[in-house]
Protein backbone atom coordinates (compact mmCIF):
# COMPACT_ATOMS: atom_id res chain seq x y z
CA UNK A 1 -42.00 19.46 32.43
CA UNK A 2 -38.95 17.93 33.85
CA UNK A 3 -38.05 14.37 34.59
CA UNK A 4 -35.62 13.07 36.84
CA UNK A 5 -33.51 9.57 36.46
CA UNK A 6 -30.65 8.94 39.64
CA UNK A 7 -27.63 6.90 38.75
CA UNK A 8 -27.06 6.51 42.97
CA UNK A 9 -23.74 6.35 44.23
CA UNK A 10 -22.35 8.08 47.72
CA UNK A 11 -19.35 9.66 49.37
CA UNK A 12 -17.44 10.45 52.47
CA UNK A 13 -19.37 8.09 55.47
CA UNK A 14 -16.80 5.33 54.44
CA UNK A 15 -15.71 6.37 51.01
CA UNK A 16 -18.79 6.62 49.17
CA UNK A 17 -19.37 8.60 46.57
CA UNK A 18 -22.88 10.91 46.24
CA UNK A 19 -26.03 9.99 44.59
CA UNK A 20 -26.57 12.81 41.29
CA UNK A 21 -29.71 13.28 38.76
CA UNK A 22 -30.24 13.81 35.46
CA UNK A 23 -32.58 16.26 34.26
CA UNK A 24 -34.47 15.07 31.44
CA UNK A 25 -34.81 17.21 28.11
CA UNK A 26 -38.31 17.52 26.74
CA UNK A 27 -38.00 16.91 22.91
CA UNK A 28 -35.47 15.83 20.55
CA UNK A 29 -31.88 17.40 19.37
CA UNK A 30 -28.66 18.17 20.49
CA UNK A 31 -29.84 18.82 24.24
CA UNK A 32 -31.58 15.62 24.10
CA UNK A 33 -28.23 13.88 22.95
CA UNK A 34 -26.68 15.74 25.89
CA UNK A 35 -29.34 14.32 28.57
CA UNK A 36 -29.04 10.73 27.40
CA UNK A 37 -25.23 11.00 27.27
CA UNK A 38 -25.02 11.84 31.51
CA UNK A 39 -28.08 9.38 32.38
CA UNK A 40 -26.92 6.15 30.11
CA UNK A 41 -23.05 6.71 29.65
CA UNK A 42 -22.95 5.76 25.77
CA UNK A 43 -19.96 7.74 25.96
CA UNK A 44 -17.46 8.78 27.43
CA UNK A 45 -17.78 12.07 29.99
CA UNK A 46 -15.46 14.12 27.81
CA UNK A 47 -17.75 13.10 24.80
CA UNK A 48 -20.73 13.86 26.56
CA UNK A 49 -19.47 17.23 28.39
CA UNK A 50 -18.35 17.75 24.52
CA UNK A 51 -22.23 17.02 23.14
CA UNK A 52 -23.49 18.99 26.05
CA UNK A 53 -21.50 22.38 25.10
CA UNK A 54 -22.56 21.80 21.73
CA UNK A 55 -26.28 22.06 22.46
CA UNK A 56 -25.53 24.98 25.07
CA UNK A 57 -24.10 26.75 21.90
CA UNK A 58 -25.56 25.91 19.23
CA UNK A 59 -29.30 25.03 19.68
CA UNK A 60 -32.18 27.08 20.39
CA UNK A 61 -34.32 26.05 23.60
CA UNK A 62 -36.81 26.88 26.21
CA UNK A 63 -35.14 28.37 29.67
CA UNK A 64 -35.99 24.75 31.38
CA UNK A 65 -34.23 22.67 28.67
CA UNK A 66 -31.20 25.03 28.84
CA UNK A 67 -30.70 25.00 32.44
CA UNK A 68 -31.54 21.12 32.39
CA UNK A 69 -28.68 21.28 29.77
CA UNK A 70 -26.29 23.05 32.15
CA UNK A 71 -27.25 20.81 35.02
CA UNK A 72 -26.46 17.21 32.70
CA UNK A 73 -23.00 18.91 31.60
CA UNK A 74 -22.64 19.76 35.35
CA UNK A 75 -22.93 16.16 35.87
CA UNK A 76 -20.54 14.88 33.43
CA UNK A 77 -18.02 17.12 34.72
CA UNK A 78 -18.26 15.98 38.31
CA UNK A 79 -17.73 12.13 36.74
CA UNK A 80 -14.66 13.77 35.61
CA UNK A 81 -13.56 15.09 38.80
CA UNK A 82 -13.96 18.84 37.72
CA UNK A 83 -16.12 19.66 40.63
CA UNK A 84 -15.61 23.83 39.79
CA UNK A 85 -16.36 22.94 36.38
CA UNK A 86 -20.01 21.70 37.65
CA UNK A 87 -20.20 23.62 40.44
CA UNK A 88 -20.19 26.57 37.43
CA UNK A 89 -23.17 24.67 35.58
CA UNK A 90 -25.32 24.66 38.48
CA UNK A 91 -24.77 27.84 39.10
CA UNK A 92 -25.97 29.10 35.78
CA UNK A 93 -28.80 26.65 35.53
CA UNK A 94 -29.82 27.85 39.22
CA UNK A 95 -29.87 31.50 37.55
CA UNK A 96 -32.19 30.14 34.65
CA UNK A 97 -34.83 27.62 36.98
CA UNK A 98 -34.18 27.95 40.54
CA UNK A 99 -36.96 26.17 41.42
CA UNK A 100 -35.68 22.85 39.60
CA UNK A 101 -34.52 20.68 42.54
CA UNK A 102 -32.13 18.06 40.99
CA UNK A 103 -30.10 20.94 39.96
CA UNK A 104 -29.12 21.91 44.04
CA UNK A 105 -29.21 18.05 44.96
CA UNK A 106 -26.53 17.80 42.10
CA UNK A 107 -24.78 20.86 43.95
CA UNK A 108 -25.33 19.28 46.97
CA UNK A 109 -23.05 16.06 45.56
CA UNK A 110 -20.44 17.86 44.54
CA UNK A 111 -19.97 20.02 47.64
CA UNK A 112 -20.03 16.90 49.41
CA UNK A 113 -16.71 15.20 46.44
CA UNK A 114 -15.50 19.02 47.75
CA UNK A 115 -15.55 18.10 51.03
CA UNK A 116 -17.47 21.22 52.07
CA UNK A 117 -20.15 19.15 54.10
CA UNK A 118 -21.53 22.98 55.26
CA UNK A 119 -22.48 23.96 51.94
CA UNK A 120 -23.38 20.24 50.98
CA UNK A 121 -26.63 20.81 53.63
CA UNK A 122 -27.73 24.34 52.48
CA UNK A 123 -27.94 22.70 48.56
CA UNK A 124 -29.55 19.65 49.96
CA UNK A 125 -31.69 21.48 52.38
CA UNK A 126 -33.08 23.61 49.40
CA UNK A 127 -33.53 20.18 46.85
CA UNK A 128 -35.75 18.98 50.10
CA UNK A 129 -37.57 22.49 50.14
CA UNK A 130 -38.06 22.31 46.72
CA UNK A 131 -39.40 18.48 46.74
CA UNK A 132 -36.65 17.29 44.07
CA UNK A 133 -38.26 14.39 41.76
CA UNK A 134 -34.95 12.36 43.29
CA UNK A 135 -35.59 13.29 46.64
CA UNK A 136 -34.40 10.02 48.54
CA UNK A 137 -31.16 10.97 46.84
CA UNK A 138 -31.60 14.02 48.49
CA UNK A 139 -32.15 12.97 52.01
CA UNK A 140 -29.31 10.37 51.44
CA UNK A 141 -26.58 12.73 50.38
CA UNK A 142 -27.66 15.34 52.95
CA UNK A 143 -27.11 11.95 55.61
CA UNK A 144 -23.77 12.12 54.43
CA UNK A 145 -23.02 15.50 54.92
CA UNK A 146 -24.48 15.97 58.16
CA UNK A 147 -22.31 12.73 59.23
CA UNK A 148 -19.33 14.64 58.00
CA UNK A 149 -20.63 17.48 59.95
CA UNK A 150 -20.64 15.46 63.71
CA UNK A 151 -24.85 14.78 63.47
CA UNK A 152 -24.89 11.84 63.94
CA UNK A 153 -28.80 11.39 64.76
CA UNK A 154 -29.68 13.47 61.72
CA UNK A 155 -27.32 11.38 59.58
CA UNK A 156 -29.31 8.14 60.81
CA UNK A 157 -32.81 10.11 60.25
CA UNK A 158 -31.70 11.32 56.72
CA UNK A 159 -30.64 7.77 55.81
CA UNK A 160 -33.49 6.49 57.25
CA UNK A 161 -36.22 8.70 54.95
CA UNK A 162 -33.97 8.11 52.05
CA UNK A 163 -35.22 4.07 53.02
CA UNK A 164 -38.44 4.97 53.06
CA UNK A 165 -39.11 7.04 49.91
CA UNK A 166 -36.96 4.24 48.01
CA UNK A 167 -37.31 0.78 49.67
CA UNK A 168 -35.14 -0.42 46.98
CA UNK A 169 -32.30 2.03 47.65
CA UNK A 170 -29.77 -1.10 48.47
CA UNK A 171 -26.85 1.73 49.76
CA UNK A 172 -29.17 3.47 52.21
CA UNK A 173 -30.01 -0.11 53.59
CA UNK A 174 -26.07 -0.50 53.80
CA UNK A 175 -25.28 2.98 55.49
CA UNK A 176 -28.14 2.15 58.21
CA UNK A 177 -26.52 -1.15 59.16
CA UNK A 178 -23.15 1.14 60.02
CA UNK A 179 -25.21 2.59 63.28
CA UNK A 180 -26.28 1.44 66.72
CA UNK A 181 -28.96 3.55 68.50
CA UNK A 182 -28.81 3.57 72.21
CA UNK A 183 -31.31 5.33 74.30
């Protein structure tokens, strides 16, 4: 089973960088080392994108710990600003557990550090179909992207249901107070 933890950021709207998950490795080991590298940040991205290939080379694991694997060095490497680098993860992991909706929402964010709001929404719209464990991160980065994109009303809605599956979600709060609605 997987288990998603967000570290929530954001990006375009104002300069705000996107929200990302970790995908959670069931049992102990390299991969393990690799997962708690991207969700606590022990160490440094290079170290963890370091531990991460390690495990992806060197350890033996079930198809959903390897693609999880792919997905938390994906996520180290967008820290690092090597968006193709990640983009290249997700791709693989994708391949391996398609079905595994923090791995698009993470494709969604870095689309969105791409600036390529278009196919930001088609990854985000799939983490959505797919119910992603993080899905207020979901809805959130896809409000980004649509914003970026000129809709405006789904931006507000997005942000909005990001609010409401994660009252605590303190930037969603912050994006909302940007808009006025007018009839």
């Amino acid at each position: 089973m997987i288990r998603t933890a967000l570290l929530a950021a954001s990006f375009l709207a104002i300069g705000v960088p996107a929200a990302s998950a970790q995908v959670s490795v069931i049992g102990g080991g390299i991969a393990r080392d690799c997962y708690e590298a991207a969700l606590y940040g022990r160490v440094s991205n290079q170290e963890g994108e370091r531990i991460c290939t390690k495990a992806i080379e060197a350890e033996l694991m079930k198809m959903g710990n390897r693609a999880a694997t792919y997905t938390n060095r994906g996520v180290l490497r967008m820290r690092n600003g090597d968006y193709d680098g990640a983009l290249a993860d997700y791709a693989t992991a994708k391949n391996m557990k398609p079905e595994f909706g923090a791995i698009w929402l993470n494709e969604g964010a870095a689309y969105i550090f791409l600036k390529d709001f278009d196919s930001a929404l088609v990854s985000l719209d799939k983490a959505i179909e797919l119910n992603s464990e993080e899905l207020y991160a979901a809805y959130y980065n896809r409000a980004i992207a649509r914003e970026n994109t000129g809709d405006l009303a789904g931006a507000y809605m997005d942000f909005q249901k990001a609010v409401e599956l994660n009252p605590e979600f303190e930037r969603a709060k912050w994006q909302l107070t940007r808009f006025t609605v007018s009839n």
